[in-house]
C-alpha atoms as a PDB file:
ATOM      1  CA  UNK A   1     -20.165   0.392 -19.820  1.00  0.00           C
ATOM      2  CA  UNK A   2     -20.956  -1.447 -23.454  1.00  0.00           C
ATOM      3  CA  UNK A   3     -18.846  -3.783 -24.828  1.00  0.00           C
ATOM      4  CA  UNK A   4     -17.260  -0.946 -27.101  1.00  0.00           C
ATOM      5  CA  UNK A   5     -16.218   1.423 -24.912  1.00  0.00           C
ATOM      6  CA  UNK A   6     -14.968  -1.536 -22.492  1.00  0.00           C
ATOM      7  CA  UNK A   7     -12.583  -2.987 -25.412  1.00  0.00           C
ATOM      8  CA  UNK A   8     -11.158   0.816 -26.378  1.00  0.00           C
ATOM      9  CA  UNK A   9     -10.588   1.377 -22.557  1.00  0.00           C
ATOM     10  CA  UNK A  10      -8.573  -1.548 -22.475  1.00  0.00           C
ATOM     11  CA  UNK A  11      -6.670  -1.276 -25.166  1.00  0.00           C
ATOM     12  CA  UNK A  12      -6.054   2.162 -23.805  1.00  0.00           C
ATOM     13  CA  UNK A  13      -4.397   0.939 -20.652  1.00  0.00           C
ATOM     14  CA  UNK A  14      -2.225  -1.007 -22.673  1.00  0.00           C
ATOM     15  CA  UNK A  15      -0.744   1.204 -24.141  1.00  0.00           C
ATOM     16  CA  UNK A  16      -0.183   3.659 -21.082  1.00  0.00           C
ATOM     17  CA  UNK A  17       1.350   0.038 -19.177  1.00  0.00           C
ATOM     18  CA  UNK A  18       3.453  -0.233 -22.241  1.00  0.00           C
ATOM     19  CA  UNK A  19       4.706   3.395 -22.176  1.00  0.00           C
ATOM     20  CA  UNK A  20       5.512   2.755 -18.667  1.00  0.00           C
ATOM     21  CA  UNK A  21       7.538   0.112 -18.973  1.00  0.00           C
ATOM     22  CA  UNK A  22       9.003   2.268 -21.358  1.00  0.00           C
ATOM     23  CA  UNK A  23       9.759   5.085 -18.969  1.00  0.00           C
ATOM     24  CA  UNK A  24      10.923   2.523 -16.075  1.00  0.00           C
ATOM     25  CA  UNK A  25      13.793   1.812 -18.937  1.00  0.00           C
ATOM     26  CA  UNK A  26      14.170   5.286 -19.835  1.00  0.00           C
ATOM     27  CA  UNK A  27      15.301   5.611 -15.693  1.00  0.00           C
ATOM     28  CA  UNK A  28      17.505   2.451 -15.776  1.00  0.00           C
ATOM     29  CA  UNK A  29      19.296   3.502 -18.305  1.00  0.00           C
ATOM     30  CA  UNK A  30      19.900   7.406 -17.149  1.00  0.00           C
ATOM     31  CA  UNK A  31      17.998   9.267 -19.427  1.00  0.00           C
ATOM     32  CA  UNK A  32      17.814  12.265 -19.890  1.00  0.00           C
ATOM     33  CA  UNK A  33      16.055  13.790 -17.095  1.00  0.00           C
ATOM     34  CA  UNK A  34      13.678  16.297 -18.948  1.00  0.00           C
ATOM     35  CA  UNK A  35      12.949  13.294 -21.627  1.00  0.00           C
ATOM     36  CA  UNK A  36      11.661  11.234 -18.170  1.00  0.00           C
ATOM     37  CA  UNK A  37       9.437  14.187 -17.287  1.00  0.00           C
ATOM     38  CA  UNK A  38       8.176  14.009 -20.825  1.00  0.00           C
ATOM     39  CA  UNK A  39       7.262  10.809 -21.277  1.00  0.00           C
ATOM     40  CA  UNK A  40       6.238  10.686 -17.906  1.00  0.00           C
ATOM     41  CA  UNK A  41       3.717  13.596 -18.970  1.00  0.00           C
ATOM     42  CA  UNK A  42       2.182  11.695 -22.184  1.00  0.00           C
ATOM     43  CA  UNK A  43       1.251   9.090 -19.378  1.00  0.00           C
ATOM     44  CA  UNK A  44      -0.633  11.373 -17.183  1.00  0.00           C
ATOM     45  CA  UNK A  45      -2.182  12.652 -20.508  1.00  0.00           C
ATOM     46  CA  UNK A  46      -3.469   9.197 -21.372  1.00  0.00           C
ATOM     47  CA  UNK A  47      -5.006   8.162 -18.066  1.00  0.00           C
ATOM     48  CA  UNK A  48      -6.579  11.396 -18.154  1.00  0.00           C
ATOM     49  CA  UNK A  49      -8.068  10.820 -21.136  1.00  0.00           C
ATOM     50  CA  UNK A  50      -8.879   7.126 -19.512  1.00  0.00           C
ATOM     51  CA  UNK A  51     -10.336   8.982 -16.797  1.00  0.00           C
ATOM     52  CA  UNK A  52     -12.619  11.528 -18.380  1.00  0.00           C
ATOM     53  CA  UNK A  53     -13.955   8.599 -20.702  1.00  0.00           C
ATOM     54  CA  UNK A  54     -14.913   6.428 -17.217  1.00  0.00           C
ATOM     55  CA  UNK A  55     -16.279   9.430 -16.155  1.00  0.00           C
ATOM     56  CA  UNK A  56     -18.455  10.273 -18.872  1.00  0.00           C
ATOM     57  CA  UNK A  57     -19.758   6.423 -18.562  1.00  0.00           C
ATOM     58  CA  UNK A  58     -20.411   6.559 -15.318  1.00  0.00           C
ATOM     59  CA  UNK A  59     -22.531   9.939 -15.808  1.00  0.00           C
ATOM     60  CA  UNK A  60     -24.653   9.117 -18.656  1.00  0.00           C
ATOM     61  CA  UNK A  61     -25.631   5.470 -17.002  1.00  0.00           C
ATOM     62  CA  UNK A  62     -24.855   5.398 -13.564  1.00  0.00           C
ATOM     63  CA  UNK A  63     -25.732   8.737 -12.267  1.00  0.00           C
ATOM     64  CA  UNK A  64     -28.945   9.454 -14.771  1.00  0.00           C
ATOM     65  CA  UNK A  65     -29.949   6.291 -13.239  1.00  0.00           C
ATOM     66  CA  UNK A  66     -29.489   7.184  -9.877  1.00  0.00           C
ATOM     67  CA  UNK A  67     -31.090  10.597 -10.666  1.00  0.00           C
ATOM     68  CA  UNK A  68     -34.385   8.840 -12.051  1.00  0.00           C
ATOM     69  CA  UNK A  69     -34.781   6.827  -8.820  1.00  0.00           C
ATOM     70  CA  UNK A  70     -37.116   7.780  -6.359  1.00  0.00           C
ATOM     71  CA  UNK A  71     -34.939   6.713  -3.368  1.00  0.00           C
ATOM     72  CA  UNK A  72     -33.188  10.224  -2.578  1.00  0.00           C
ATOM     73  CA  UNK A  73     -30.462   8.749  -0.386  1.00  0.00           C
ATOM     74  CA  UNK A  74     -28.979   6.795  -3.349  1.00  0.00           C
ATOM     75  CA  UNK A  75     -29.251   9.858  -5.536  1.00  0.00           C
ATOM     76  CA  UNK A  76     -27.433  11.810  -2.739  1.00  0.00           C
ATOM     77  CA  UNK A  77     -25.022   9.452  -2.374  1.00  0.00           C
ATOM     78  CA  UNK A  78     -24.316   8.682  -6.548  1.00  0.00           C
ATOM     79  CA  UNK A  79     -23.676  12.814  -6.158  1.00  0.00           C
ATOM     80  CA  UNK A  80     -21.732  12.531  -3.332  1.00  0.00           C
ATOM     81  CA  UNK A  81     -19.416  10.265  -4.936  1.00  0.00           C
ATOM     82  CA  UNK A  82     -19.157  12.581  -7.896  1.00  0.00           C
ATOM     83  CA  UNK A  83     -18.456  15.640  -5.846  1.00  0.00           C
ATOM     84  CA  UNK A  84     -15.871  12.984  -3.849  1.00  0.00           C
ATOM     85  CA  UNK A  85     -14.042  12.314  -7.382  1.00  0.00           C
ATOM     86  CA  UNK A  86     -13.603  15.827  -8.640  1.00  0.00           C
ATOM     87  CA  UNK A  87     -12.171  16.665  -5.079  1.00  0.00           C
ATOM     88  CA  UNK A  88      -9.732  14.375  -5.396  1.00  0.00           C
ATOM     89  CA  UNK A  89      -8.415  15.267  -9.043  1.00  0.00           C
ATOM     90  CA  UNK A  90      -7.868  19.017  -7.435  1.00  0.00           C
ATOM     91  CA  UNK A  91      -5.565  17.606  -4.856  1.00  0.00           C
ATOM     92  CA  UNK A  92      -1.773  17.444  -5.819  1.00  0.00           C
END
C-alpha cells in the first residue's frame, strides 16, 4: 500500500471511530431508535468503502504478484485467501 492510499485509509477510520463514538452517545442518551439504525448504517457504509479500497490494494499488488510467481502453491493460496474473504462478506 503507498504512502497515499495509507494516509486516506487512515484518515478514513477516523472518521468511522469518530461516528461511533457518536452513535455509542446517540444509545446513552435514548435516541431515537430508527436514527441509531441510521447512523449505525453510514458506518457500515464507510468501512465498506474502507474495505473495497484494501481490497483493491491488495489485488493490484499482492495478488498480481502472487500471480507472476512461479511457485503455484503461493498463487493457490493468495486465491484461496481471496475466495476466503468474499465468503465471509456473504455471511450475515
Amino acid at each position: 500500500m503507498n504512502d497515499k492510499h495509507k494516509t486516506e485509509l487512515l484518515r478514513r477510520l477516523k472518521s468511522v471511530e469518530g461516528h461511533v463514538r457518536g452513535v455509542e452517545k446517540m444509545v446513552e442518551e435514548d435516541a431515537y431508535c430508527i436514527d441509531v439504525i441510521s447512523q449505525i448504517q453510514a458506518v457500515q457504509a464507510a468501512l465498506n468503502k474502507i474495505t473495497a479500497q484494501v481490497l483493491e490494494d491488495h489485488l493490484r499488488g499482492c495478488v498480481v504478484t502472487a500471480i507472476r510467481n512461479k511457485d503455484v502453491k503461493e498463487r493457490e493460496r493468495v486465491l484461496e485467501e481471496i475466495a476466503n474473504v468474499f465468503e465471509t462478506a456473504t455471511k450475515v
